[in-house]
PDB file of N, CA and C in Angstrom:
ATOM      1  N   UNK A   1      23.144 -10.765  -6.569  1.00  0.00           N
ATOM      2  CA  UNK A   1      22.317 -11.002  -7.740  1.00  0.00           C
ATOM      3  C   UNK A   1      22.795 -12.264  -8.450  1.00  0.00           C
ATOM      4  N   UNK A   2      21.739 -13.174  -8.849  1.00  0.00           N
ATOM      5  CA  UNK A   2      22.048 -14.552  -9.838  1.00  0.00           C
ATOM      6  C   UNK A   2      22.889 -14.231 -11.061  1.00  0.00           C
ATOM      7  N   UNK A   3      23.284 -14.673 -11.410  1.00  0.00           N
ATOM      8  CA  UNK A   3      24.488 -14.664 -12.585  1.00  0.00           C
ATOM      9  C   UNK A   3      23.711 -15.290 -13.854  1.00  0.00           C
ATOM     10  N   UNK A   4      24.151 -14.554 -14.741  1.00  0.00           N
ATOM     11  CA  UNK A   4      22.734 -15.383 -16.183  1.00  0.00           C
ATOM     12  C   UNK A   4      23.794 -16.333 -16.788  1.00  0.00           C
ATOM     13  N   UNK A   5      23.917 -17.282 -16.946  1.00  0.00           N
ATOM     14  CA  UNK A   5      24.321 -18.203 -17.614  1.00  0.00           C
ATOM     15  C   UNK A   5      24.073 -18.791 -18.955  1.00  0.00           C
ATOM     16  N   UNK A   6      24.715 -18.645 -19.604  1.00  0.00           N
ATOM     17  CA  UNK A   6      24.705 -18.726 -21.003  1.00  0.00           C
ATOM     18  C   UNK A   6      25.266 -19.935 -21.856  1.00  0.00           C
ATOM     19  N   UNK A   7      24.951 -20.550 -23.093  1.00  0.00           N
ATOM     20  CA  UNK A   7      25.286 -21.375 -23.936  1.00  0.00           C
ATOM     21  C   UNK A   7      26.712 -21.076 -23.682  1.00  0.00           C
ATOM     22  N   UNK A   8      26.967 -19.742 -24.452  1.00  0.00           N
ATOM     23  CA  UNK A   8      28.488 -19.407 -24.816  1.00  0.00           C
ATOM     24  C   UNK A   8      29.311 -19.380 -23.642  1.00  0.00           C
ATOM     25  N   UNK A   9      28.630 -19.275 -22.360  1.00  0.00           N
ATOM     26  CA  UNK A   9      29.572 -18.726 -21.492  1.00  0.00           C
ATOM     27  C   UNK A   9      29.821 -19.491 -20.073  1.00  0.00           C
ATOM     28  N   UNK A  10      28.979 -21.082 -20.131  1.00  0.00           N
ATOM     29  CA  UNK A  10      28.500 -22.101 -19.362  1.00  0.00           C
ATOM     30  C   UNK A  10      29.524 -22.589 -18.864  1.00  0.00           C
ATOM     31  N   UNK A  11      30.719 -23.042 -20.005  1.00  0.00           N
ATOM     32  CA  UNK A  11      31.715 -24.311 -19.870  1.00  0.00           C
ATOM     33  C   UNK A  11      32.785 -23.158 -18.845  1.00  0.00           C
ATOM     34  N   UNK A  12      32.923 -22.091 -19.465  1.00  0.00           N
ATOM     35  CA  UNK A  12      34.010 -21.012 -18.116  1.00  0.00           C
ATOM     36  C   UNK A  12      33.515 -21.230 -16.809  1.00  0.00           C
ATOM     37  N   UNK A  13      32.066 -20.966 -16.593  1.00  0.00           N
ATOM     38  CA  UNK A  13      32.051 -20.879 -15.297  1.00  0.00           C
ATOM     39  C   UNK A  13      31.911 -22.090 -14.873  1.00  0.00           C
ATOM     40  N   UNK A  14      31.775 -23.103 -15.234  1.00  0.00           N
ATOM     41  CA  UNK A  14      32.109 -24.731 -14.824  1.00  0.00           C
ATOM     42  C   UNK A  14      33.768 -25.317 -14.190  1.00  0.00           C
ATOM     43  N   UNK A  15      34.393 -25.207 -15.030  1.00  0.00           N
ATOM     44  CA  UNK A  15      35.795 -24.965 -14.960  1.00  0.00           C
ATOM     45  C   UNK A  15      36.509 -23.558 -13.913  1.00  0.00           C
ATOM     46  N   UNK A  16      35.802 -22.969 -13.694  1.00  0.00           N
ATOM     47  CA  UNK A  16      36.229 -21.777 -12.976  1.00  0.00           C
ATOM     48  C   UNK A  16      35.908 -21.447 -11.431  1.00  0.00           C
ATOM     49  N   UNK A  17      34.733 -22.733 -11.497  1.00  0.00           N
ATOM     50  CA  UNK A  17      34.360 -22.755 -10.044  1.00  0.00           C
ATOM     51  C   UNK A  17      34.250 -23.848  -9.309  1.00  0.00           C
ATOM     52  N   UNK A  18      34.494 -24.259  -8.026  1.00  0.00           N
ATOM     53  CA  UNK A  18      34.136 -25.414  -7.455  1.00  0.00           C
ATOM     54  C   UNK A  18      33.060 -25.889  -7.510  1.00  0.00           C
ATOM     55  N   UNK A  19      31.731 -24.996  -7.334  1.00  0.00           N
ATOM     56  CA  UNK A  19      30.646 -25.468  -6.869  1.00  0.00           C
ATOM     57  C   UNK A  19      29.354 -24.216  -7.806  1.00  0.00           C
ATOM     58  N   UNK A  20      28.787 -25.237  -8.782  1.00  0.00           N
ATOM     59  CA  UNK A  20      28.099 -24.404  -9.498  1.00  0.00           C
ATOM     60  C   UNK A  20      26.296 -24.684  -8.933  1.00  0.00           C
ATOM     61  N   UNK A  21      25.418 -23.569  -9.372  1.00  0.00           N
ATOM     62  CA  UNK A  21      24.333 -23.996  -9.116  1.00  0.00           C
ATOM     63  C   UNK A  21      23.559 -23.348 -10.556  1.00  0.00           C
ATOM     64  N   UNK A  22      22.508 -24.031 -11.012  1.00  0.00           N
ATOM     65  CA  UNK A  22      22.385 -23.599 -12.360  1.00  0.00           C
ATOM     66  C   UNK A  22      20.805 -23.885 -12.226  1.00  0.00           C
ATOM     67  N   UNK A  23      19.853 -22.260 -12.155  1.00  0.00           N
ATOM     68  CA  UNK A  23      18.513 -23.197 -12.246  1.00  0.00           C
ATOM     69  C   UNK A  23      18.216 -22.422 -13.773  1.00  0.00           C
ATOM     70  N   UNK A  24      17.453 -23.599 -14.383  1.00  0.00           N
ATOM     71  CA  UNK A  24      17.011 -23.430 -15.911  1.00  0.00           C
ATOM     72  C   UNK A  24      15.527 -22.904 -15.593  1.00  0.00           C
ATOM     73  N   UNK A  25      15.185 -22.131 -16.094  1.00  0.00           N
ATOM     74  CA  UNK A  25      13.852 -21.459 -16.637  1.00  0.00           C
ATOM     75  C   UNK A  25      13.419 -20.746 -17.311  1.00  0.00           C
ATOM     76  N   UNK A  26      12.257 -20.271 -17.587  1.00  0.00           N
ATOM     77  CA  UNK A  26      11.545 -19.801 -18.605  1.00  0.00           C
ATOM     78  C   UNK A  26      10.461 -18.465 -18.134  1.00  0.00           C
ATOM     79  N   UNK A  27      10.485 -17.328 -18.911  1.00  0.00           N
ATOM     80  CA  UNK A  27       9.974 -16.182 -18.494  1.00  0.00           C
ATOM     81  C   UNK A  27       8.624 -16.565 -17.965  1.00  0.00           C
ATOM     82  N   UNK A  28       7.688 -16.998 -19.098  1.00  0.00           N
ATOM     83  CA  UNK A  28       6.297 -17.723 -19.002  1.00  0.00           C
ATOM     84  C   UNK A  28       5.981 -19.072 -17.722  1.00  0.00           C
ATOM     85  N   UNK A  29       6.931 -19.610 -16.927  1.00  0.00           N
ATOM     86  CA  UNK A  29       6.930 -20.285 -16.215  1.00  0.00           C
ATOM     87  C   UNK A  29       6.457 -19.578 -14.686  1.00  0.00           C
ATOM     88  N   UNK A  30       5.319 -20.318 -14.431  1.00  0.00           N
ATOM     89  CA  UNK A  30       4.828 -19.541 -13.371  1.00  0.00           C
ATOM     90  C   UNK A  30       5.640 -20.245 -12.073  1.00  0.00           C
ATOM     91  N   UNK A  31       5.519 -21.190 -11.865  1.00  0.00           N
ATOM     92  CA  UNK A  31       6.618 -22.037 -10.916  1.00  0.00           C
ATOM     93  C   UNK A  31       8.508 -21.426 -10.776  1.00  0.00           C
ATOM     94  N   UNK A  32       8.444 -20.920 -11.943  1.00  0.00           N
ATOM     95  CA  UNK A  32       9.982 -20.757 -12.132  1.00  0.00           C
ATOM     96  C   UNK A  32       9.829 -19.268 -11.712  1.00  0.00           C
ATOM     97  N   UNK A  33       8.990 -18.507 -11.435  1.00  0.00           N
ATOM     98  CA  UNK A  33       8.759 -17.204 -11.345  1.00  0.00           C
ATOM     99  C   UNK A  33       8.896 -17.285  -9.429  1.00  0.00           C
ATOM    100  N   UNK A  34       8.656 -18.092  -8.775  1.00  0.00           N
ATOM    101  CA  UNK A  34       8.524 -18.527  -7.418  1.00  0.00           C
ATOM    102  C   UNK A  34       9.303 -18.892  -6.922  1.00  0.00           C
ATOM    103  N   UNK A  35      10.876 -19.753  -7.941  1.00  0.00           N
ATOM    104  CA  UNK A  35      11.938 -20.105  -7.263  1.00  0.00           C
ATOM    105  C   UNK A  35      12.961 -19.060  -7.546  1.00  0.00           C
ATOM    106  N   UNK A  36      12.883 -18.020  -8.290  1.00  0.00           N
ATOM    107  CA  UNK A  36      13.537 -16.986  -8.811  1.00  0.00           C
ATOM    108  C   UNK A  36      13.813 -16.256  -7.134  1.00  0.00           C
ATOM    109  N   UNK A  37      13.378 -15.972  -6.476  1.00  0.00           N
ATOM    110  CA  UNK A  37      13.715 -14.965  -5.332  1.00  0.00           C
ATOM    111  C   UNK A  37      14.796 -16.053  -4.268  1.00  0.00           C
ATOM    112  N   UNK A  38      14.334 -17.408  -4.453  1.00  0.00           N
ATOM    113  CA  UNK A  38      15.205 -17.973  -3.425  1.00  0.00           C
ATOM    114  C   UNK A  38      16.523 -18.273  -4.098  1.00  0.00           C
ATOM    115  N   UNK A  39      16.597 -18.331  -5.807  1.00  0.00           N
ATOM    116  CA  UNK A  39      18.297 -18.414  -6.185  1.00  0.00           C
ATOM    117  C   UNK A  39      18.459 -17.093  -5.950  1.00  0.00           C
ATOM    118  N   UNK A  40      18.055 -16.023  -6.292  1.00  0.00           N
ATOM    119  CA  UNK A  40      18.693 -14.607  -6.239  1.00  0.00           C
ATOM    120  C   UNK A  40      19.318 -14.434  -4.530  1.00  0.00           C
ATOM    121  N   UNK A  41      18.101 -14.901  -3.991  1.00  0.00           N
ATOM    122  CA  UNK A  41      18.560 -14.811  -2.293  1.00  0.00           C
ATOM    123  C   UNK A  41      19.801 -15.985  -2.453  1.00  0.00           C
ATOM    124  N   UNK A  42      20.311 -16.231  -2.611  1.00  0.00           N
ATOM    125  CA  UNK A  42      21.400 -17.870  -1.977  1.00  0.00           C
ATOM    126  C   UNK A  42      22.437 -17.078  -2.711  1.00  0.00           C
ATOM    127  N   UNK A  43      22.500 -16.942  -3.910  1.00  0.00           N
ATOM    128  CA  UNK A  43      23.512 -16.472  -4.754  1.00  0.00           C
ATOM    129  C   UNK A  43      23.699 -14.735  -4.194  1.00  0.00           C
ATOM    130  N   UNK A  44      23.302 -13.748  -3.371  1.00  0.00           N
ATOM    131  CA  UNK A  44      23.669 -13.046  -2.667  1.00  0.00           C
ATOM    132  C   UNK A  44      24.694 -13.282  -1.606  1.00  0.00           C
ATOM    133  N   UNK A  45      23.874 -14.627  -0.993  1.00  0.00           N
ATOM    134  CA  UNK A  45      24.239 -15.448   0.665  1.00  0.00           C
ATOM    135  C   UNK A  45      25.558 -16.360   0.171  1.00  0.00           C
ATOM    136  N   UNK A  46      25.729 -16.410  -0.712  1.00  0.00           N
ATOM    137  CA  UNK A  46      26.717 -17.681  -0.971  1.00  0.00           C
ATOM    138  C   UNK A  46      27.543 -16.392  -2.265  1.00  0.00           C
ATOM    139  N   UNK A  47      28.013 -15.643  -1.929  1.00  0.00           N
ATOM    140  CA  UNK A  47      28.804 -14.947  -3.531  1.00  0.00           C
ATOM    141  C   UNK A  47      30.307 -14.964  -2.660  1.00  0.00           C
ATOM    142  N   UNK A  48      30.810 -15.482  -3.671  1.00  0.00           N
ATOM    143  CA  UNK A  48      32.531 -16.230  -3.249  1.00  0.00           C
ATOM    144  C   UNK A  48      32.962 -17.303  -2.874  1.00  0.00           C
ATOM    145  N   UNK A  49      31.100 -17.815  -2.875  1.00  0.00           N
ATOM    146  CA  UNK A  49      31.796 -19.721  -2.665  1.00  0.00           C
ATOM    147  C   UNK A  49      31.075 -20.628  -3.443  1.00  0.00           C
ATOM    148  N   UNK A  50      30.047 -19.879  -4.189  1.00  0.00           N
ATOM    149  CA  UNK A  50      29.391 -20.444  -5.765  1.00  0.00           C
ATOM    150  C   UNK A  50      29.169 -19.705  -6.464  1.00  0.00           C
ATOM    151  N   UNK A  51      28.997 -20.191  -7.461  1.00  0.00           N
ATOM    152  CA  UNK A  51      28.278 -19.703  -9.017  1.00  0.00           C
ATOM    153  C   UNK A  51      26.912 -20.211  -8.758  1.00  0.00           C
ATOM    154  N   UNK A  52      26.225 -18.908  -8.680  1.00  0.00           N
ATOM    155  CA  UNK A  52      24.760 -19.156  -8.594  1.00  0.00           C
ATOM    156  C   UNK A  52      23.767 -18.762  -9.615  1.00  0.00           C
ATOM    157  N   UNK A  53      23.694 -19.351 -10.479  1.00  0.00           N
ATOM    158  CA  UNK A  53      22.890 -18.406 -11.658  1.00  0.00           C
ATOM    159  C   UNK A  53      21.497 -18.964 -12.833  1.00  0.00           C
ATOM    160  N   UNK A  54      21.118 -18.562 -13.286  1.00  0.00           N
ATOM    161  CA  UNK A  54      19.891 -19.082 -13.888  1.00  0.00           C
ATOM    162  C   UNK A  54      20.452 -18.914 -15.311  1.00  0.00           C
ATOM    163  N   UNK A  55      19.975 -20.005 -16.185  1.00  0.00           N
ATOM    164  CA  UNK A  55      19.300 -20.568 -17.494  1.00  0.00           C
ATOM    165  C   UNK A  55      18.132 -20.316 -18.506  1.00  0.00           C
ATOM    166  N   UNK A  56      17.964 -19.007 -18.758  1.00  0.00           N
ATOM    167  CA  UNK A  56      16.930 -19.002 -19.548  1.00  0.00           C
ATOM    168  C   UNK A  56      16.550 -20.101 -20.851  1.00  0.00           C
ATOM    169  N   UNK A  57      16.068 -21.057 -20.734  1.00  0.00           N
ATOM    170  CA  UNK A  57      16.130 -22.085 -21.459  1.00  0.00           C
ATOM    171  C   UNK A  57      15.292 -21.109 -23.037  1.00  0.00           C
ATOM    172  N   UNK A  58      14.604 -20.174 -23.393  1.00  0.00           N
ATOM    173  CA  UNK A  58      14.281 -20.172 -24.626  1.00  0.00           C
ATOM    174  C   UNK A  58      15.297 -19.291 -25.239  1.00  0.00           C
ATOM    175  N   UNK A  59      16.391 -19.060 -24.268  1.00  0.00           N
ATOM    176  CA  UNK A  59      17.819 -18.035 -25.304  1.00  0.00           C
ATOM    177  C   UNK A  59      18.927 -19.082 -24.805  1.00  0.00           C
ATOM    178  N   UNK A  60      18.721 -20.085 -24.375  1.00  0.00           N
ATOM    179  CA  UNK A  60      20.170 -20.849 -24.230  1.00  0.00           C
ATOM    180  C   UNK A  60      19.791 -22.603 -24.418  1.00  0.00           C
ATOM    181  N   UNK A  61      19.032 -23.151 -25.565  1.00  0.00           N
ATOM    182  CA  UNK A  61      18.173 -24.091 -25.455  1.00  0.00           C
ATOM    183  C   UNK A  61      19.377 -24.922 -25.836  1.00  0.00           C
ATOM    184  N   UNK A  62      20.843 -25.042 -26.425  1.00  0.00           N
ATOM    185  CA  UNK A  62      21.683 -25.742 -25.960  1.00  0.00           C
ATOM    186  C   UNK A  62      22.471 -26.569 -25.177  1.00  0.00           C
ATOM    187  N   UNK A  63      22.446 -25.595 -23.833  1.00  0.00           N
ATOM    188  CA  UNK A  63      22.413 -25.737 -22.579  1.00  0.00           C
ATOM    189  C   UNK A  63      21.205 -27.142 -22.036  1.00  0.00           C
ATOM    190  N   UNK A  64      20.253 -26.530 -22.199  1.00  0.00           N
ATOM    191  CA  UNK A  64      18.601 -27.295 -22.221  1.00  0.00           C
ATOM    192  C   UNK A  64      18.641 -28.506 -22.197  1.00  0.00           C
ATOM    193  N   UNK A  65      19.127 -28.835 -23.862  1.00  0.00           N
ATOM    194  CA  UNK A  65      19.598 -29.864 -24.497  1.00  0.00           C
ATOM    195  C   UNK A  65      20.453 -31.119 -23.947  1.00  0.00           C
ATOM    196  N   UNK A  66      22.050 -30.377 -23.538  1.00  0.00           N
ATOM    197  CA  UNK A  66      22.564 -30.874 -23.186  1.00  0.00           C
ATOM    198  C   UNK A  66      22.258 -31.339 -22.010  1.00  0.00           C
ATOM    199  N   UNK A  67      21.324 -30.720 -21.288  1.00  0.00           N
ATOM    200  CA  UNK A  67      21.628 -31.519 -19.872  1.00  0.00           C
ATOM    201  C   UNK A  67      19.867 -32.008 -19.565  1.00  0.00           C
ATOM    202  N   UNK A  68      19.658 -32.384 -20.912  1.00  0.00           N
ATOM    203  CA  UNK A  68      18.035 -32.538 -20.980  1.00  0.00           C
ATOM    204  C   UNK A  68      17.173 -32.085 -20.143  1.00  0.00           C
ATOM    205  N   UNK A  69      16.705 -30.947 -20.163  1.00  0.00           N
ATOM    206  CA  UNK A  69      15.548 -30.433 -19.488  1.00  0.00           C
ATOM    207  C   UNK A  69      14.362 -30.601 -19.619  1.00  0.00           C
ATOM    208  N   UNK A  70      13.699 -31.445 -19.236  1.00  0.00           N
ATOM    209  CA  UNK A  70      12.394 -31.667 -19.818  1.00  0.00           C
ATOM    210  C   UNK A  70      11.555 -30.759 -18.855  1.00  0.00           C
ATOM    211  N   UNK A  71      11.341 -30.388 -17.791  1.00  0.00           N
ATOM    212  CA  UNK A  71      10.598 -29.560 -17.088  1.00  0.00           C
ATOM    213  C   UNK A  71      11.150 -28.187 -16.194  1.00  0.00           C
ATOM    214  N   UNK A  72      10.831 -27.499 -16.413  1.00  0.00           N
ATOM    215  CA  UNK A  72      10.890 -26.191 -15.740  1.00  0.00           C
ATOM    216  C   UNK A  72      10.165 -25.828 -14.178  1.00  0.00           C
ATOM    217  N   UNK A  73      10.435 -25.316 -13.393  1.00  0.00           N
ATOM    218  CA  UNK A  73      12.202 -25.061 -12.900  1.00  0.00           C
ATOM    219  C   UNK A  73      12.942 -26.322 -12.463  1.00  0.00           C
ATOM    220  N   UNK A  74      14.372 -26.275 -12.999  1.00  0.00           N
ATOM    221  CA  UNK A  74      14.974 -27.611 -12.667  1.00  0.00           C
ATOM    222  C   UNK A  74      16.270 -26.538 -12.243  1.00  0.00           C
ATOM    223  N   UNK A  75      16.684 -27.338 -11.204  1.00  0.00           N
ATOM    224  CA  UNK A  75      18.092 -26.575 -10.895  1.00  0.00           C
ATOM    225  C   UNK A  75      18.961 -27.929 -10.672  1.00  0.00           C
ATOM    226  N   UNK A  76      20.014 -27.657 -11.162  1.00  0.00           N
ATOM    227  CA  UNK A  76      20.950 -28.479 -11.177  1.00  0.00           C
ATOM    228  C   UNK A  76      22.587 -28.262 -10.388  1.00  0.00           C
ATOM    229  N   UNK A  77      23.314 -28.832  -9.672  1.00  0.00           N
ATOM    230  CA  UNK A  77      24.017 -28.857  -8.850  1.00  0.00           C
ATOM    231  C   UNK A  77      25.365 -29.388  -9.774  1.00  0.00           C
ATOM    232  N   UNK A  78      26.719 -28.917  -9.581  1.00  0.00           N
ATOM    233  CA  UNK A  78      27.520 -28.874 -10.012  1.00  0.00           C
ATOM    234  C   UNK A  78      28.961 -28.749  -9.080  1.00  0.00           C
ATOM    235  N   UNK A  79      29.615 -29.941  -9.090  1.00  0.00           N
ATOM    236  CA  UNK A  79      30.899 -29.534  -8.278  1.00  0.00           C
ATOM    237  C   UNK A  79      31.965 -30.039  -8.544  1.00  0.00           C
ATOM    238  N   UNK A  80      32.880 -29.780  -9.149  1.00  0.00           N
ATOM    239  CA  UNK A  80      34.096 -29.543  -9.944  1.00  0.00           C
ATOM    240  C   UNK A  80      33.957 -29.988 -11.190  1.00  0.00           C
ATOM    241  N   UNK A  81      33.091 -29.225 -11.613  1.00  0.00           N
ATOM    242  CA  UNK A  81      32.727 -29.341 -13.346  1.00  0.00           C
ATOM    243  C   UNK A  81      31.801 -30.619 -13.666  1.00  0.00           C
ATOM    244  N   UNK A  82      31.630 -31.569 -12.852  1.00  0.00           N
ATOM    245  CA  UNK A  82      30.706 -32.688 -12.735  1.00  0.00           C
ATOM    246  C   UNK A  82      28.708 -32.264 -12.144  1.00  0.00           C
ATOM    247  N   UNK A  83      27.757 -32.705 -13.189  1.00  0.00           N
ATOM    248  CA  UNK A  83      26.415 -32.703 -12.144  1.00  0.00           C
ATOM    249  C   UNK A  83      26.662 -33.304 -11.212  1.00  0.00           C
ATOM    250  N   UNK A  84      26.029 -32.853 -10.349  1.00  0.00           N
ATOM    251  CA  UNK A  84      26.311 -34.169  -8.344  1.00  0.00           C
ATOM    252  C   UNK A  84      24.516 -34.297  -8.291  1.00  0.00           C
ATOM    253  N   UNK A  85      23.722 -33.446  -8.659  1.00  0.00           N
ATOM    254  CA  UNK A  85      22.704 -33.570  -8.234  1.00  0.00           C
ATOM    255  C   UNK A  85      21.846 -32.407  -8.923  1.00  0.00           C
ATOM    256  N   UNK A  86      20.221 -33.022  -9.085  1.00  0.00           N
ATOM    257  CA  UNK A  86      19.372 -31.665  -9.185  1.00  0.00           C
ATOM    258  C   UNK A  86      18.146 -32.238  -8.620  1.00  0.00           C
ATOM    259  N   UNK A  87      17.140 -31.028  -8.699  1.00  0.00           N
ATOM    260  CA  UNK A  87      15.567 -31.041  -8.495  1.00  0.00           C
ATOM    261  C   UNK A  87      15.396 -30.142  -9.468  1.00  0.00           C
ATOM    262  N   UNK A  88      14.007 -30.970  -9.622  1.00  0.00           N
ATOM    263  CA  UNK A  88      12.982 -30.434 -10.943  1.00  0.00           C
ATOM    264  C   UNK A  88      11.388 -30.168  -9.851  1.00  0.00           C
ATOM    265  N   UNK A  89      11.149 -28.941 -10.307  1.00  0.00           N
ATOM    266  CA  UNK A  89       9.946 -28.290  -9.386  1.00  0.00           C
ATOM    267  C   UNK A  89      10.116 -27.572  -8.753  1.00  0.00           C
ATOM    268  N   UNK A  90       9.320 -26.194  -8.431  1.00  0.00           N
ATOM    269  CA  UNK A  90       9.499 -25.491  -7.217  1.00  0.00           C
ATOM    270  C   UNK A  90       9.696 -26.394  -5.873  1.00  0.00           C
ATOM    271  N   UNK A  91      10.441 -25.521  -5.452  1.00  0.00           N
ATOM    272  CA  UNK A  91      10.930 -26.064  -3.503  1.00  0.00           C
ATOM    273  C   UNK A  91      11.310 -24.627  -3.236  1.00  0.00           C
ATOM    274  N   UNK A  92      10.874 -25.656  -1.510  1.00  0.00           N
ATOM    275  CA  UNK A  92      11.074 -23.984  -1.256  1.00  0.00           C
ATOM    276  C   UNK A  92      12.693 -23.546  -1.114  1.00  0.00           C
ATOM    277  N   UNK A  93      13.394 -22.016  -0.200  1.00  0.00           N
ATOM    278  CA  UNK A  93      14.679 -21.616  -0.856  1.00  0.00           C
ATOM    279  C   UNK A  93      15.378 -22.929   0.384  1.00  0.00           C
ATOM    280  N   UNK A  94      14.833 -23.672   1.569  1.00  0.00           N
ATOM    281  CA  UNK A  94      15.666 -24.266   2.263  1.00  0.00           C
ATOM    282  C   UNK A  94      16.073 -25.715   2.046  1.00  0.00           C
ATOM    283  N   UNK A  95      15.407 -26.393   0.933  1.00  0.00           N
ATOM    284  CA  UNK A  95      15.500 -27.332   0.382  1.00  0.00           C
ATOM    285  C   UNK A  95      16.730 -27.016  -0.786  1.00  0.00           C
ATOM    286  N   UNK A  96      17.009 -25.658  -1.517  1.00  0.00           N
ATOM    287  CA  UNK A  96      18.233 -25.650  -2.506  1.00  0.00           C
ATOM    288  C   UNK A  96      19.632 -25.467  -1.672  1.00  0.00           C
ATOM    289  N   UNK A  97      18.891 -25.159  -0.426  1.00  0.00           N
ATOM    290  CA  UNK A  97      20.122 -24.456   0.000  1.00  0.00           C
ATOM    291  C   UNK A  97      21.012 -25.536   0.781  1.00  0.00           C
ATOM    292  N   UNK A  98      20.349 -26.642   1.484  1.00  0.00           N
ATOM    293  CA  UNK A  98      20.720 -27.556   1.986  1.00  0.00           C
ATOM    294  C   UNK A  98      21.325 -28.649   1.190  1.00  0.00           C
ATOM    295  N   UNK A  99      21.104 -28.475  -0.722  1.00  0.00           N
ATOM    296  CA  UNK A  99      22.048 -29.074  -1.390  1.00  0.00           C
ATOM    297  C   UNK A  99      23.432 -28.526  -1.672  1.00  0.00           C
ATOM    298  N   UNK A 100      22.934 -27.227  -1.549  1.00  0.00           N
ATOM    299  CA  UNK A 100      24.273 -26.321  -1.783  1.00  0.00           C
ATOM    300  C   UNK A 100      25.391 -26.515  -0.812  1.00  0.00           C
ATOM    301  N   UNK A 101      25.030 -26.346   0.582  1.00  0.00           N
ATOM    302  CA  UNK A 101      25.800 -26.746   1.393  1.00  0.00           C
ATOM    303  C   UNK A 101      26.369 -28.141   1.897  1.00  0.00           C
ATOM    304  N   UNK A 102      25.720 -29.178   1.172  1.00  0.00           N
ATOM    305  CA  UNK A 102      26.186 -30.695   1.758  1.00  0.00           C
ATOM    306  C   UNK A 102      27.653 -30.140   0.403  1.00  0.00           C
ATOM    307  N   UNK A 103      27.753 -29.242  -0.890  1.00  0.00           N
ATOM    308  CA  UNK A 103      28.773 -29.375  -1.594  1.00  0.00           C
ATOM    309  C   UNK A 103      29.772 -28.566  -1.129  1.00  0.00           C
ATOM    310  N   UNK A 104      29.257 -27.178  -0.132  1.00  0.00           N
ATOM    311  CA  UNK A 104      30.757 -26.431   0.269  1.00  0.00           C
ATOM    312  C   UNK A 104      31.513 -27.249   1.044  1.00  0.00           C
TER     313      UNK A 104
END
C-alpha cells in the first residue's frame, strides 16, 4: 500500500530514504484517480527499496507549494533527499516504473 505523505511528515521520509517517489493529487482529479492503482501497485512491488507514496495536495498544500505544483497528477522522483526528476500527467504504471528503476 502507498504511504500518505504529509506536510509534517515529508522532510523524515526524505532523509530516511534513498529513493523517494511522491505523486501529488487530488480526490476530485479524474486523471489522478487512474494513476492511483499503478503507485499503489509499484509501492507494493518496490516496499524496502522506496518510499512510495501520494500527496494529497488539498490537506498538504505546503508540500504543493514548495515544490510548485501547478497540475495534477504530478509525481515526482527523489534520491538522496534531492528531486532527480518528475512527470506531470497520467502515464501509464510502466513509464513510473522505469524512472524508479534507472534510481535503484
Amino acid at each position: 500500500m502507498a504511504l500518505q505523505f504529509t506536510d509534517a511528515t515529508f522532510d523524515e521520509v526524505l532523509n530516511n530514504n534513498t529513493v523517494v517517489v511522491a505523486d501529488f493529487w487530488a480526490e476530485w482529479c479524474g486523471p489522478c484517480r487512474m494513476v492511483g492503482p499503478s503507485i499503489e501497485q509499484l509501492a507494493e512491488e518496490y516496499a524496502g527499496k522506496a518510499a512510495i507514496g501520494k500527496v494529497d495536495i488539498e490537506e498538504n498544500d505546503d508540500l504543493a507549494t514548495q515544490y510548485a505544483i501547478r497540475n495534477i497528477p504530478t509525481v515526482l522522483f527523489f534520491k538522496n533527499g534531492q528531486l532527480v526528476d518528475k512527470m506531470v500527467g497520467a502515464a501509464p504504471k510502466s513509464a513510473y516504473e522505469e524512472k524508479l528503476k534507472a534510481l535503484l
